[in-house]
C-alpha atoms as a PDB file:
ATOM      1  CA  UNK A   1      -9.479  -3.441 -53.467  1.00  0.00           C
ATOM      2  CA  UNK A   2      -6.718  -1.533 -56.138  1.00  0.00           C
ATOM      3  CA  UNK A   3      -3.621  -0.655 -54.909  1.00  0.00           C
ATOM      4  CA  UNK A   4      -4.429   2.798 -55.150  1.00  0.00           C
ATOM      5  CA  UNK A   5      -7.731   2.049 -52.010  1.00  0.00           C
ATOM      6  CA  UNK A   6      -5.165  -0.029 -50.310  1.00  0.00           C
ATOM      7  CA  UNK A   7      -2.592   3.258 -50.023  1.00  0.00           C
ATOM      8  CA  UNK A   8      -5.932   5.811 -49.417  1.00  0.00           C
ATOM      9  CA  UNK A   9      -7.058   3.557 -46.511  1.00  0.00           C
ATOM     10  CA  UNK A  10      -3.363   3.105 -44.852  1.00  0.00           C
ATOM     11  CA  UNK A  11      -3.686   7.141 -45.171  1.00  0.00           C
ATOM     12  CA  UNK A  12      -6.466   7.354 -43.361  1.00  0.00           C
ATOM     13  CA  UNK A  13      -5.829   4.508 -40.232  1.00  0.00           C
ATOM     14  CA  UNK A  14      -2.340   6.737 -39.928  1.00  0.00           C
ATOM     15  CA  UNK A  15      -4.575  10.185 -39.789  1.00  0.00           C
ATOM     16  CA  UNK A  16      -7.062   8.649 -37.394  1.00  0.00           C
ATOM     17  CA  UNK A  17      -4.377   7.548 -34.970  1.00  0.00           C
ATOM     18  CA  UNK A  18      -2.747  10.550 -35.424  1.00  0.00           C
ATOM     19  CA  UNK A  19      -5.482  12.221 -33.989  1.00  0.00           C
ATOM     20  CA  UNK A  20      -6.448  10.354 -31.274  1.00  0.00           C
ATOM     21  CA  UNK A  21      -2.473  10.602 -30.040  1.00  0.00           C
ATOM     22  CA  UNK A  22      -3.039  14.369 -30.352  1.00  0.00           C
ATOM     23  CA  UNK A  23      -6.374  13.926 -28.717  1.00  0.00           C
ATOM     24  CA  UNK A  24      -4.815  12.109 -25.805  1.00  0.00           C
ATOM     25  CA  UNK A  25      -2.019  14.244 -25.376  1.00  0.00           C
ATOM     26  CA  UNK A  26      -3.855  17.218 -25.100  1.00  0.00           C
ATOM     27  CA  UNK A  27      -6.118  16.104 -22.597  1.00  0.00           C
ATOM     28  CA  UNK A  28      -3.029  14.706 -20.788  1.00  0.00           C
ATOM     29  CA  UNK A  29      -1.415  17.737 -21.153  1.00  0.00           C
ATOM     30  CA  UNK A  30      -4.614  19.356 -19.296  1.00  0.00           C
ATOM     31  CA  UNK A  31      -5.958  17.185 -16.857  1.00  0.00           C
ATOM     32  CA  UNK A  32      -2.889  17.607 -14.429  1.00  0.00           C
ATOM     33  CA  UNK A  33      -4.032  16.671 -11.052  1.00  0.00           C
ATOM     34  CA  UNK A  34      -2.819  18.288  -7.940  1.00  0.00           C
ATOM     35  CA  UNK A  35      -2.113  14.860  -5.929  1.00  0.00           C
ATOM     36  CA  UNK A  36      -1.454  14.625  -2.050  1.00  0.00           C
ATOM     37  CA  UNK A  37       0.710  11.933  -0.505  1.00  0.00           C
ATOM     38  CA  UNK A  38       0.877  10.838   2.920  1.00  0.00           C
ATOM     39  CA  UNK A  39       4.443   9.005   4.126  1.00  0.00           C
ATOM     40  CA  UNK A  40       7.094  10.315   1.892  1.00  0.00           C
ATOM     41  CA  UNK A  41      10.269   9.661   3.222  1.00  0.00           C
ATOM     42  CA  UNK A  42      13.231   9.219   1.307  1.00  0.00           C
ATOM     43  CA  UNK A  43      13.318   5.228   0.230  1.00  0.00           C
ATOM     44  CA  UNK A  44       9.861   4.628   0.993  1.00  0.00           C
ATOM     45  CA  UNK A  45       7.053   3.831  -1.543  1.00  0.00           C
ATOM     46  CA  UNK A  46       5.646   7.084  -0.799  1.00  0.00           C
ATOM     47  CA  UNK A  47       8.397   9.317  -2.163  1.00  0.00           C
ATOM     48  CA  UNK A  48       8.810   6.602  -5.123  1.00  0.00           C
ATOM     49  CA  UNK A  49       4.828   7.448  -6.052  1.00  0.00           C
ATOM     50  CA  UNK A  50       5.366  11.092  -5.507  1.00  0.00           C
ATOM     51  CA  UNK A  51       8.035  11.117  -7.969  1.00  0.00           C
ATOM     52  CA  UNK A  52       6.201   9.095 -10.213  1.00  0.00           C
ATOM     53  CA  UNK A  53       3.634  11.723 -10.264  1.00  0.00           C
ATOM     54  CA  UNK A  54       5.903  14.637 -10.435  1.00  0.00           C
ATOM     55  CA  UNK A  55       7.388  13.124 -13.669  1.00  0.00           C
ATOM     56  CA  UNK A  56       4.103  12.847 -15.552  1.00  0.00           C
ATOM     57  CA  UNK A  57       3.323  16.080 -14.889  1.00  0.00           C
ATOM     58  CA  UNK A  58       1.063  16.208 -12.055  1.00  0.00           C
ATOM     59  CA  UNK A  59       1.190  18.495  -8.834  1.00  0.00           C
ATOM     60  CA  UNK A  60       2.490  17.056  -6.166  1.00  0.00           C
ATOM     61  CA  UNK A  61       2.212  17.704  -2.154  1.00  0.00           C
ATOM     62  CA  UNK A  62       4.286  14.834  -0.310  1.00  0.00           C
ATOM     63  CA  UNK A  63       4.190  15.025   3.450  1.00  0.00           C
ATOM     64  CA  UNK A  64       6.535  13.827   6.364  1.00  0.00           C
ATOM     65  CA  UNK A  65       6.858  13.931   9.901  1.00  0.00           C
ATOM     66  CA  UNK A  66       9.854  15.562   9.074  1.00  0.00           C
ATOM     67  CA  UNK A  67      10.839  17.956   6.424  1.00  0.00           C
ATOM     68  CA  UNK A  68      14.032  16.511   6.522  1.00  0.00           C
ATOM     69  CA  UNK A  69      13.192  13.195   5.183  1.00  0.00           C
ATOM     70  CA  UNK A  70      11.550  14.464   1.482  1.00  0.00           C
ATOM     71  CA  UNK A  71      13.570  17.605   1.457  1.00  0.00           C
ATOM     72  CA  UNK A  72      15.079  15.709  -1.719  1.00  0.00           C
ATOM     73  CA  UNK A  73      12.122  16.194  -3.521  1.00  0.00           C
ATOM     74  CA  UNK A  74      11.901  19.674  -3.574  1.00  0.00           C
ATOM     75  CA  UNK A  75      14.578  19.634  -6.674  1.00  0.00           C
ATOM     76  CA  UNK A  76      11.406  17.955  -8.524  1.00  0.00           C
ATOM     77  CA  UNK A  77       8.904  20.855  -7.972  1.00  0.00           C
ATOM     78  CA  UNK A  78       7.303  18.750  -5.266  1.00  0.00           C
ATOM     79  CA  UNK A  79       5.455  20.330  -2.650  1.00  0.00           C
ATOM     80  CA  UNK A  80       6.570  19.432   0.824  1.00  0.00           C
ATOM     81  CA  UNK A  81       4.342  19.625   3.940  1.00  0.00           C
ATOM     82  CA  UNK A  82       5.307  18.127   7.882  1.00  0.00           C
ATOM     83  CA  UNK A  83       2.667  15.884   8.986  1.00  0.00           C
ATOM     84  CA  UNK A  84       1.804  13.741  11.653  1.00  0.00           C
ATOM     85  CA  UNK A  85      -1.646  11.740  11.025  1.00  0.00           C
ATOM     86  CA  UNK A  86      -1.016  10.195  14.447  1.00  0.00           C
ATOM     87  CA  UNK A  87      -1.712  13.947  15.927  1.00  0.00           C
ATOM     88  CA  UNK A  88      -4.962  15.764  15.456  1.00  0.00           C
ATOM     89  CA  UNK A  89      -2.917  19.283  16.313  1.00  0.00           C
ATOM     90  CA  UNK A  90      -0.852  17.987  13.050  1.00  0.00           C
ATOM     91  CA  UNK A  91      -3.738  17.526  11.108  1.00  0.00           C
ATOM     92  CA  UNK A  92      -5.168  20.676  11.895  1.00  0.00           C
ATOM     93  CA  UNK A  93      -2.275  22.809  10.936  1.00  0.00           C
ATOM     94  CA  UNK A  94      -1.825  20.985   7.620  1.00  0.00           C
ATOM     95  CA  UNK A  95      -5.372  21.346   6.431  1.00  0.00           C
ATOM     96  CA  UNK A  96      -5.238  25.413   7.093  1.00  0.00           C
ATOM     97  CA  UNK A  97      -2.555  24.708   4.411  1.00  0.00           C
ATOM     98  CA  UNK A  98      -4.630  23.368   1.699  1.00  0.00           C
ATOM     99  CA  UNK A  99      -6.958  24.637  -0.458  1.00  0.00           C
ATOM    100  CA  UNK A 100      -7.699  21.941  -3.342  1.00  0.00           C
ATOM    101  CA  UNK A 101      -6.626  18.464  -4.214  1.00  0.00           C
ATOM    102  CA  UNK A 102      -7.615  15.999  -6.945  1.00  0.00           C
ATOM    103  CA  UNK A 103      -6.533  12.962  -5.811  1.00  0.00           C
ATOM    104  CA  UNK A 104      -5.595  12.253  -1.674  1.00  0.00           C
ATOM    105  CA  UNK A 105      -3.276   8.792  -1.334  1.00  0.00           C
ATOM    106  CA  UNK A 106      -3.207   7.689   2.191  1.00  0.00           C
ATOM    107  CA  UNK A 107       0.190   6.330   2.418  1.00  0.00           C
ATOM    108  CA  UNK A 108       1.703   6.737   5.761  1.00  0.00           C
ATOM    109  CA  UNK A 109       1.382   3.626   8.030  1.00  0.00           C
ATOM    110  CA  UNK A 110       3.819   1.740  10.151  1.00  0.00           C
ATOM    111  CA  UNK A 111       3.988  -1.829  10.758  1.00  0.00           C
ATOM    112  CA  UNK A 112       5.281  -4.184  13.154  1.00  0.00           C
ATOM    113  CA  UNK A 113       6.175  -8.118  12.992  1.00  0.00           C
ATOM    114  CA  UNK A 114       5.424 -10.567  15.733  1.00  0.00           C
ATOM    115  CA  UNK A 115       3.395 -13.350  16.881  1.00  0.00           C
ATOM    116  CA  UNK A 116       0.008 -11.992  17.838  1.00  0.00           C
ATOM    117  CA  UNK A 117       0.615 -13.775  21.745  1.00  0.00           C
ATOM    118  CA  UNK A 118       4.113 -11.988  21.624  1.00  0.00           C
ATOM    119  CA  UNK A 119       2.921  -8.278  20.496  1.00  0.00           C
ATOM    120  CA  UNK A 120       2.827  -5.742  23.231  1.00  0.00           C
ATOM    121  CA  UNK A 121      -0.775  -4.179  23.870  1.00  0.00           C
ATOM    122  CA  UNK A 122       1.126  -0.295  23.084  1.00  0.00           C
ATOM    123  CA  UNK A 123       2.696  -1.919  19.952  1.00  0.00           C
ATOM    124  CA  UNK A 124      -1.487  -2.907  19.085  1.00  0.00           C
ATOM    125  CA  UNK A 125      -2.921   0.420  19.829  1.00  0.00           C
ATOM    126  CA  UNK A 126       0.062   2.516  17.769  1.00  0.00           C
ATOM    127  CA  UNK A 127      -0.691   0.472  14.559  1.00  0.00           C
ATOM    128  CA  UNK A 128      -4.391   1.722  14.734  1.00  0.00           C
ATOM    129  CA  UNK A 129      -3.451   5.160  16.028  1.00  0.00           C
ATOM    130  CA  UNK A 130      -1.435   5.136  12.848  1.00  0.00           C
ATOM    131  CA  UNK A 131      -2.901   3.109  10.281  1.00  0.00           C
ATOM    132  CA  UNK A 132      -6.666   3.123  11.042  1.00  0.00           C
ATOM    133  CA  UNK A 133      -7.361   6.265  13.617  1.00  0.00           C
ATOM    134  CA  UNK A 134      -5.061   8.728  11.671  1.00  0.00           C
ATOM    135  CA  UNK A 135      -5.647   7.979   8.079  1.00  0.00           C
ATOM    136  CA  UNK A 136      -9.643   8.292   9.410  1.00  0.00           C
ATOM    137  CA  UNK A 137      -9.358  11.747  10.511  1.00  0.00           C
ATOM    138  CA  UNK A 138      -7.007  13.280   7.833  1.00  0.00           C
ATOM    139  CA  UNK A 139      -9.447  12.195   5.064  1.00  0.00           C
ATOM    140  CA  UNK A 140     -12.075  13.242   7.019  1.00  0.00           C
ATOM    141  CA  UNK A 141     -10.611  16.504   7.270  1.00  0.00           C
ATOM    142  CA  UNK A 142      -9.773  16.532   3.544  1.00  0.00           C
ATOM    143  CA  UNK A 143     -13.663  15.151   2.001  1.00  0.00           C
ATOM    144  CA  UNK A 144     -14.948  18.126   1.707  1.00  0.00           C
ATOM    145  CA  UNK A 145     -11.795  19.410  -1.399  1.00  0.00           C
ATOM    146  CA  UNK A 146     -12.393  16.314  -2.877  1.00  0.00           C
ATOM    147  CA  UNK A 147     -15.987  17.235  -2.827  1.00  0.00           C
ATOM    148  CA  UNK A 148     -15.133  20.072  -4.625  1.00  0.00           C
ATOM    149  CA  UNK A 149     -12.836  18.472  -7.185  1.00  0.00           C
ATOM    150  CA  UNK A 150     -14.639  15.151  -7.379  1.00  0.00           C
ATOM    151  CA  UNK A 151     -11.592  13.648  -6.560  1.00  0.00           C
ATOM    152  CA  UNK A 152      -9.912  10.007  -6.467  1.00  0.00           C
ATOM    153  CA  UNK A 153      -8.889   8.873  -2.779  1.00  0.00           C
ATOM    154  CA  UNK A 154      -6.752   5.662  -2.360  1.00  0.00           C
ATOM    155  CA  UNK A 155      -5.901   4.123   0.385  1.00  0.00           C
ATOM    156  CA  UNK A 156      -2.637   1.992   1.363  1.00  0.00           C
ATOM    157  CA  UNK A 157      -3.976  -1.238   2.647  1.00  0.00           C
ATOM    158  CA  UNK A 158      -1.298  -4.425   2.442  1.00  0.00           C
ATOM    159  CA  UNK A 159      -2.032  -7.654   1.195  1.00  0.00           C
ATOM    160  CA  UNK A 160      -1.396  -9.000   4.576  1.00  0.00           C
ATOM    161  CA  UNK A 161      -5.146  -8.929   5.398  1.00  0.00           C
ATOM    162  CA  UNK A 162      -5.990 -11.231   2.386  1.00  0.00           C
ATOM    163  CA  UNK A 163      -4.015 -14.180   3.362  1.00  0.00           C
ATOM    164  CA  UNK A 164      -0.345 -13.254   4.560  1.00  0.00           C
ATOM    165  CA  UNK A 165      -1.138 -12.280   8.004  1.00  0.00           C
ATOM    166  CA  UNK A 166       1.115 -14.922   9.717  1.00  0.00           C
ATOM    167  CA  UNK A 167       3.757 -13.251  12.065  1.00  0.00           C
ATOM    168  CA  UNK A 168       2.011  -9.936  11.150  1.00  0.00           C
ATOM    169  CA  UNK A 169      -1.141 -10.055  12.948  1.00  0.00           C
ATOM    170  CA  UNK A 170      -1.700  -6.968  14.637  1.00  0.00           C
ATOM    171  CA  UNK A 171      -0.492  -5.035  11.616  1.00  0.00           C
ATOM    172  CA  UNK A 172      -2.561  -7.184   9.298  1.00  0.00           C
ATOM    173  CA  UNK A 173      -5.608  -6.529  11.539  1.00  0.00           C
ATOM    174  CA  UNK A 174      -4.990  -2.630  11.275  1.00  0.00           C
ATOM    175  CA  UNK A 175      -4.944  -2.740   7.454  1.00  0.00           C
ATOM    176  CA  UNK A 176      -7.833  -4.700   7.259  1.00  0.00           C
ATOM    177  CA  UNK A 177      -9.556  -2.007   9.372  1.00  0.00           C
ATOM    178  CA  UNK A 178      -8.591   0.064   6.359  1.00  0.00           C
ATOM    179  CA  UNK A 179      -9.909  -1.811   3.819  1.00  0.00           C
ATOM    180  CA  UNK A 180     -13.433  -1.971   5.313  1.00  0.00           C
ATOM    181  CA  UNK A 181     -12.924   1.750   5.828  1.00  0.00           C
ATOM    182  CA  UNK A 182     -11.822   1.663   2.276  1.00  0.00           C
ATOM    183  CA  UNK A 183     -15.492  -0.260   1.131  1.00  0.00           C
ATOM    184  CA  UNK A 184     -17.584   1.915   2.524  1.00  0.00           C
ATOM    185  CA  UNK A 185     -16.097   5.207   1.909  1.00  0.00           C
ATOM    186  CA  UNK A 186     -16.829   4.003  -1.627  1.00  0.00           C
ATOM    187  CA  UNK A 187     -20.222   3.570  -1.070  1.00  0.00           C
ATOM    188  CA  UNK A 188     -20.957   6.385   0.984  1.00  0.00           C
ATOM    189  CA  UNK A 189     -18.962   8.992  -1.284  1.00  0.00           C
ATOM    190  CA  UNK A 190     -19.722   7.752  -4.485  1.00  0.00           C
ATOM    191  CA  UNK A 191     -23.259  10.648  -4.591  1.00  0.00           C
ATOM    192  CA  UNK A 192     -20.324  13.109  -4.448  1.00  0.00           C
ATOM    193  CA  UNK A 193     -18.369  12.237  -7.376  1.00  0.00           C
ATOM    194  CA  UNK A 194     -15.762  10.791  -5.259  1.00  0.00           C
ATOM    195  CA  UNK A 195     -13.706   7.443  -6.263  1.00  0.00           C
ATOM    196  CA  UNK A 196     -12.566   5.483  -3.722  1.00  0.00           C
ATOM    197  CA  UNK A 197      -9.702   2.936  -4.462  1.00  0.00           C
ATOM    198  CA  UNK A 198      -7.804   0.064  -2.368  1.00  0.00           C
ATOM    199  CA  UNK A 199      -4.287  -0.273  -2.892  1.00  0.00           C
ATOM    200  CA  UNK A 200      -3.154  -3.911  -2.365  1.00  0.00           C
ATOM    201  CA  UNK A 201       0.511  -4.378  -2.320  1.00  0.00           C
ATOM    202  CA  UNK A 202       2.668  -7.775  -1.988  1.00  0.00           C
ATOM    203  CA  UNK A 203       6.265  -7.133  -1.766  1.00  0.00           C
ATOM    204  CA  UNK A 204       8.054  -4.029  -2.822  1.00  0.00           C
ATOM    205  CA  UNK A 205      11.049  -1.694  -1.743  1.00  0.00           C
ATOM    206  CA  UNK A 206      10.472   0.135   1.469  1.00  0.00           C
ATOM    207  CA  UNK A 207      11.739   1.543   4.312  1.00  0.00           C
ATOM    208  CA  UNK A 208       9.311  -0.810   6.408  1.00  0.00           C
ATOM    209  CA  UNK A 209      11.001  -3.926   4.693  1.00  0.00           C
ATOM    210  CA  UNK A 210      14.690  -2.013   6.290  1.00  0.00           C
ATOM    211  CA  UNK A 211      12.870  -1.716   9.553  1.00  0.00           C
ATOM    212  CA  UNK A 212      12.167  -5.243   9.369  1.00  0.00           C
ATOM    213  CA  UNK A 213      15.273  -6.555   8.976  1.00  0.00           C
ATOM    214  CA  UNK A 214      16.652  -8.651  12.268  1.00  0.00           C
ATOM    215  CA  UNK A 215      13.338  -8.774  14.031  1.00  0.00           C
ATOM    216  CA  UNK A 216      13.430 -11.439  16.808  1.00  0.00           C
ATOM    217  CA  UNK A 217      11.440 -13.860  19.294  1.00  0.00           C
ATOM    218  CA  UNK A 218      11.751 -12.213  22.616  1.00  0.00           C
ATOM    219  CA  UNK A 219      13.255 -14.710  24.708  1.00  0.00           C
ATOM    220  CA  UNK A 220      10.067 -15.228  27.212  1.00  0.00           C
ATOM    221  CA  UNK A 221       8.165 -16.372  24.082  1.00  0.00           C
ATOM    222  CA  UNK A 222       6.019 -19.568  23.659  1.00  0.00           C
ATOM    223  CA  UNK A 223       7.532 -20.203  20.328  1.00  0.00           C
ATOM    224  CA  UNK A 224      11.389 -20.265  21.609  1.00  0.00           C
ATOM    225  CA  UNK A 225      10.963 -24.175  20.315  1.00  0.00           C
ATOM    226  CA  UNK A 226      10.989 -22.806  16.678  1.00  0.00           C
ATOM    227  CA  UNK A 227      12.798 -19.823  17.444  1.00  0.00           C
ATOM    228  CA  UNK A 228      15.361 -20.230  14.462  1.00  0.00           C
ATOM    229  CA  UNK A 229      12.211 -21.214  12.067  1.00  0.00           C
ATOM    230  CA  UNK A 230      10.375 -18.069  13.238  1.00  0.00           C
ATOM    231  CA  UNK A 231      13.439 -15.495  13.412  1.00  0.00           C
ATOM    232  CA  UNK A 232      14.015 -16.087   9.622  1.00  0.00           C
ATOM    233  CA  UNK A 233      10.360 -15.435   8.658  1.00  0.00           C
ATOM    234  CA  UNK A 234       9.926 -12.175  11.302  1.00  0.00           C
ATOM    235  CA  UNK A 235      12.959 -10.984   9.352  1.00  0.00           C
ATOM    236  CA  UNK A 236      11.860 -11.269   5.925  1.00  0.00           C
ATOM    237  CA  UNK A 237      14.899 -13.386   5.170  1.00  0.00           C
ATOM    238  CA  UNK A 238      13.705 -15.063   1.130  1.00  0.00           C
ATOM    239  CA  UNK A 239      11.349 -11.979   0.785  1.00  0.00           C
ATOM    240  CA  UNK A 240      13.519  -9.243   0.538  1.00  0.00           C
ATOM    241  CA  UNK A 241      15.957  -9.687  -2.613  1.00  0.00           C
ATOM    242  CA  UNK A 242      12.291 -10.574  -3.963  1.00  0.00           C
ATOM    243  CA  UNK A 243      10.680  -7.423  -3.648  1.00  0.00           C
ATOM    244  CA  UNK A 244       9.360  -5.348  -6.691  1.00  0.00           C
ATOM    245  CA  UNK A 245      11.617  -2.231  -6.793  1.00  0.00           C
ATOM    246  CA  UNK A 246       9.629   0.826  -5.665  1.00  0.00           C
ATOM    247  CA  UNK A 247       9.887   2.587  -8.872  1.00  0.00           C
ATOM    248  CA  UNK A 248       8.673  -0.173 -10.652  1.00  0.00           C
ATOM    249  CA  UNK A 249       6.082  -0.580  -8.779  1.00  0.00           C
ATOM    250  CA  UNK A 250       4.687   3.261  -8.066  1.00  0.00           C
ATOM    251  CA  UNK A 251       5.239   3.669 -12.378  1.00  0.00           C
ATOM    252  CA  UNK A 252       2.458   0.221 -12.271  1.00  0.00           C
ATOM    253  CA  UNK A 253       0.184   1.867  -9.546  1.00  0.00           C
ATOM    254  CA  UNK A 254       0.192   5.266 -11.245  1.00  0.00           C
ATOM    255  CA  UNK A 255      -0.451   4.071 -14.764  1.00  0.00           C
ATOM    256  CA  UNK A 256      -3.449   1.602 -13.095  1.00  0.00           C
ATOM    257  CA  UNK A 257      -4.641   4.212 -11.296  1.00  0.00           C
ATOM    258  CA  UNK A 258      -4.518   7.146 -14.447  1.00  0.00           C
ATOM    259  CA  UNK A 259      -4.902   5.188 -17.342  1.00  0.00           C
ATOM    260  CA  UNK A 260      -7.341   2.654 -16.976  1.00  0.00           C
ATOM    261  CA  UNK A 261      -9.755   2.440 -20.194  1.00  0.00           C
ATOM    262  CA  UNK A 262     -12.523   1.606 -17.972  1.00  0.00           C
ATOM    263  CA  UNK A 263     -12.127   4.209 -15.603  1.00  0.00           C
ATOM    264  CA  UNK A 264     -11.102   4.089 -12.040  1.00  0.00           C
ATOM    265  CA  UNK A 265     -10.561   0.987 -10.703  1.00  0.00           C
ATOM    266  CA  UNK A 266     -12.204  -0.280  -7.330  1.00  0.00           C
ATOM    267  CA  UNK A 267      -8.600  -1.614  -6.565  1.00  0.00           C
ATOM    268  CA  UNK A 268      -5.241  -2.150  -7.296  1.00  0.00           C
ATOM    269  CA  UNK A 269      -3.217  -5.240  -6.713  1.00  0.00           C
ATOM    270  CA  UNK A 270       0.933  -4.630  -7.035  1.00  0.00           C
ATOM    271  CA  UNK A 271       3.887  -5.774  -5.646  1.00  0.00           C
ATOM    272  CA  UNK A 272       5.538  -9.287  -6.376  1.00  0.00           C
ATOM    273  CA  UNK A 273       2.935 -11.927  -5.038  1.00  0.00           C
ATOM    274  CA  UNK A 274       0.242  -9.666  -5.006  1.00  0.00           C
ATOM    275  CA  UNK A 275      -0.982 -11.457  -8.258  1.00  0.00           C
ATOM    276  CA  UNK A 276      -0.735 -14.916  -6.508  1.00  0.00           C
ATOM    277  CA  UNK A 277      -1.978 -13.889  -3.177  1.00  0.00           C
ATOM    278  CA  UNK A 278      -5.387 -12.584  -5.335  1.00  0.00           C
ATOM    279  CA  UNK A 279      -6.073 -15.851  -6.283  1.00  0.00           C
ATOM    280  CA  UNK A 280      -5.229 -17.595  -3.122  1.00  0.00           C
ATOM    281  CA  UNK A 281      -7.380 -15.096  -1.430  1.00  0.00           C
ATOM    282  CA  UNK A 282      -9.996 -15.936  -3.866  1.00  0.00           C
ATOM    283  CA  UNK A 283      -9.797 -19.633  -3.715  1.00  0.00           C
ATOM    284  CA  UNK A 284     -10.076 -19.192   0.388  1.00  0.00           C
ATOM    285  CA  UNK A 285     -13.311 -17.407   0.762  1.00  0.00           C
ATOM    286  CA  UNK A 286     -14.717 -20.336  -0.646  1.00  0.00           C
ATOM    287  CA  UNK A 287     -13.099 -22.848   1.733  1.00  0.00           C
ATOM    288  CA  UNK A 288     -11.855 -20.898   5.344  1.00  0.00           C
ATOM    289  CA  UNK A 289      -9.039 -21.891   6.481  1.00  0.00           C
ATOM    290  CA  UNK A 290      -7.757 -24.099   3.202  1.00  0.00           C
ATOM    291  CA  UNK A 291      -4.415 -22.232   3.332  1.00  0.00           C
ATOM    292  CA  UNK A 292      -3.818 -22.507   6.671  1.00  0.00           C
ATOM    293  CA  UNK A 293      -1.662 -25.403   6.858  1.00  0.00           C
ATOM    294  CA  UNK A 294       0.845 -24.102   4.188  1.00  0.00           C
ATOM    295  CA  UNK A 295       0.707 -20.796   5.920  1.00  0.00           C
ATOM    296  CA  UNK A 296       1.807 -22.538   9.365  1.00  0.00           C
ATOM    297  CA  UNK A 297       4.844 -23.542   7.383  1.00  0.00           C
ATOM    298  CA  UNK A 298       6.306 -20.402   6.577  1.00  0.00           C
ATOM    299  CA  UNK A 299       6.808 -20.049  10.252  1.00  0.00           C
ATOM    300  CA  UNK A 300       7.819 -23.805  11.341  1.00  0.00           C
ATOM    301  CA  UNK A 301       4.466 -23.879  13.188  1.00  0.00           C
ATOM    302  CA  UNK A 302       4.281 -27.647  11.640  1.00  0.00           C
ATOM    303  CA  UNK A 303       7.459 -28.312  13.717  1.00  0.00           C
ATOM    304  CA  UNK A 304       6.244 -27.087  17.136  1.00  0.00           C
ATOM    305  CA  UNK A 305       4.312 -29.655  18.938  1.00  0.00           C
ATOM    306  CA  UNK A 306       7.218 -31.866  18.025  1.00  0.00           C
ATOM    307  CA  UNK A 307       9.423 -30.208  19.560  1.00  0.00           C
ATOM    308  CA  UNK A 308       7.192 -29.337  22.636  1.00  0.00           C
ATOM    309  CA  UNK A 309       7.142 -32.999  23.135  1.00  0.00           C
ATOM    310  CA  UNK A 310      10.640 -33.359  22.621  1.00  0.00           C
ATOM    311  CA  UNK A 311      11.125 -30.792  25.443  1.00  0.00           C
ATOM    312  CA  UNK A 312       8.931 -32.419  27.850  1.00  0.00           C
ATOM    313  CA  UNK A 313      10.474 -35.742  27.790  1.00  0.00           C
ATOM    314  CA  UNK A 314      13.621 -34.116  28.382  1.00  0.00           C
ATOM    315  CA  UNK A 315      12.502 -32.332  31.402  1.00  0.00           C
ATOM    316  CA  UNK A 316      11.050 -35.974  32.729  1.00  0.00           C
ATOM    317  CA  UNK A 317      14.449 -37.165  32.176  1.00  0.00           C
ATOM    318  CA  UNK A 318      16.528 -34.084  34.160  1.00  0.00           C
END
């Protein structure tokens, strides 16, 4: 090849990715999506994902229970609704509101850390009323404008069902009612055009991770033995200065979520851990209950019939 082929075929490479950056522009420019998010609130992963939206140029409706809590994202040209997915009256009112959306993230949940033999029954039933039974009848309420746009759902599971459900059990157990929610909304809305996607997250920024902070045994508890052991983990003590911050993370969720060259993807693992707890999860559904030993540690649980013998001989000797 002469010089003079050399410099004609640089010319061309440079035109032809000239054009496909002017191609991709223009179709980013006008495929803006009108996007609805559940659980907003200022701090939370929620408002970080709505304003990760917002600043590539989508549409953005962010709801609360409170207006109060996302009125700060009104500066951005953000949308903001009140809603309550815990309260069909809620529900109701919001979708008189809404007349199209491209992509519906269910967000909102709440979460709760305990020992499974420690969790009140009321504590149980509000995680599901919450995570499972309200996320269920919003996006019910909402199929039929994603019909319409053949829209992208995603839904807010946790990576707590996959293999970090220790001290988290009940919450764990309403996610992963989710996720099989998640599955077969996929299935069954896929004739419609409709994408469903899980959203797996380890650890990231949140107001849940602030909630979390100084959880505690009660002091009727069977695991009082390893109460120091089990206060630090119910806490998040070691997880928390870990966490992916939130607007790292929603700028990784969005771009996996918008700019995948293979499409839309089934699901989305983010968060720090989230890649390691994939392959642990993996590993496990070959071989049930493989992790369970190292999982016991976390908690102390390897201490505990130690110490209940330590506590019995004592007794014997008052």
């Amino acid at each position: 090849m002469t010089k003079t082929e050399h410099s004609i075929l640089q010319f061309q490479i440079l035109v032809a990715i000239a054009l496909l950056l002017r191609h991709y522009m223009m179709a980013s420019a006008i495929n803006k999506k009108i996007v609805l998010i559940t659980g907003c609130s200022k701090n939370s992963i929620g408002d970080a994902l709505a304003q990760e939206f917002a600043r590539r140029g989508h549409h953005v409706l962010a709801t609360a229970r409170s207006l109060s809590k996302i009125s700060h994202l009104t500066s951005m040209g953000i949308e903001t609704f009140e809603l309550d997915i815990s309260s069909s009256e809620s529900i109701a009112d919001f979708r008189n509101k809404i007349t199209h959306i491209d992509i519906l993230f269910n967000n909102a949940g709440i979460s709760a850390a305990s020992m499974l033999a420690d969790t009140p029954v009321s504590t149980f039933k509000k995680l599901f009323d919450v995570n499972v039974f309200g996320t269920f009848e919003l996006t019910q309420a909402l199929i039929p404008l994603l019909i319409q746009s053949k829209g992208i759902m995603v839904n807010h599971t946790s990576q707590s069902p996959y293999g970090t459900s220790v001290a988290t059990g009940a919450y764990a157990a309403s996610k992963s009612a989710l996720a099989r929610l998640n599955d077969t909304w996929r299935i069954e809305l896929a004739p419609f055009g409709i994408c469903v996607v899980e959203l797996i997250t380890g650890v990231a920024t949140s107001n849940i991770l602030v909630e979390l902070a100084g959880t505690k045994l009660p002091l009727n508890s069977i695991y009082i033995p390893i109460e120091a052991e089990v206060n630090r983990a119910l806490s998040g003590e070691g997880i928390v200065d870990k966490a992916m911050p939130n607007h790292v993370y929603a700028k990784k969720v969005v771009s996996d979520l918008l700019d995948s060259w293979w499409g839309t993807p089934v699901w989305i693992w983010r968060g720090t851990g989230a890649t390691v707890l994939y392959y642990v999860w993996l590993l496990g559904c070959h071989w049930k209950g493989l992790f369970d030993g190292l999982l016991g540690r976390i908690l102390g649980l390897h201490l505990l019939a130690g110490r209940l013998r330590e506590q019995e001989q004592q007794q014997k000797r008052e």
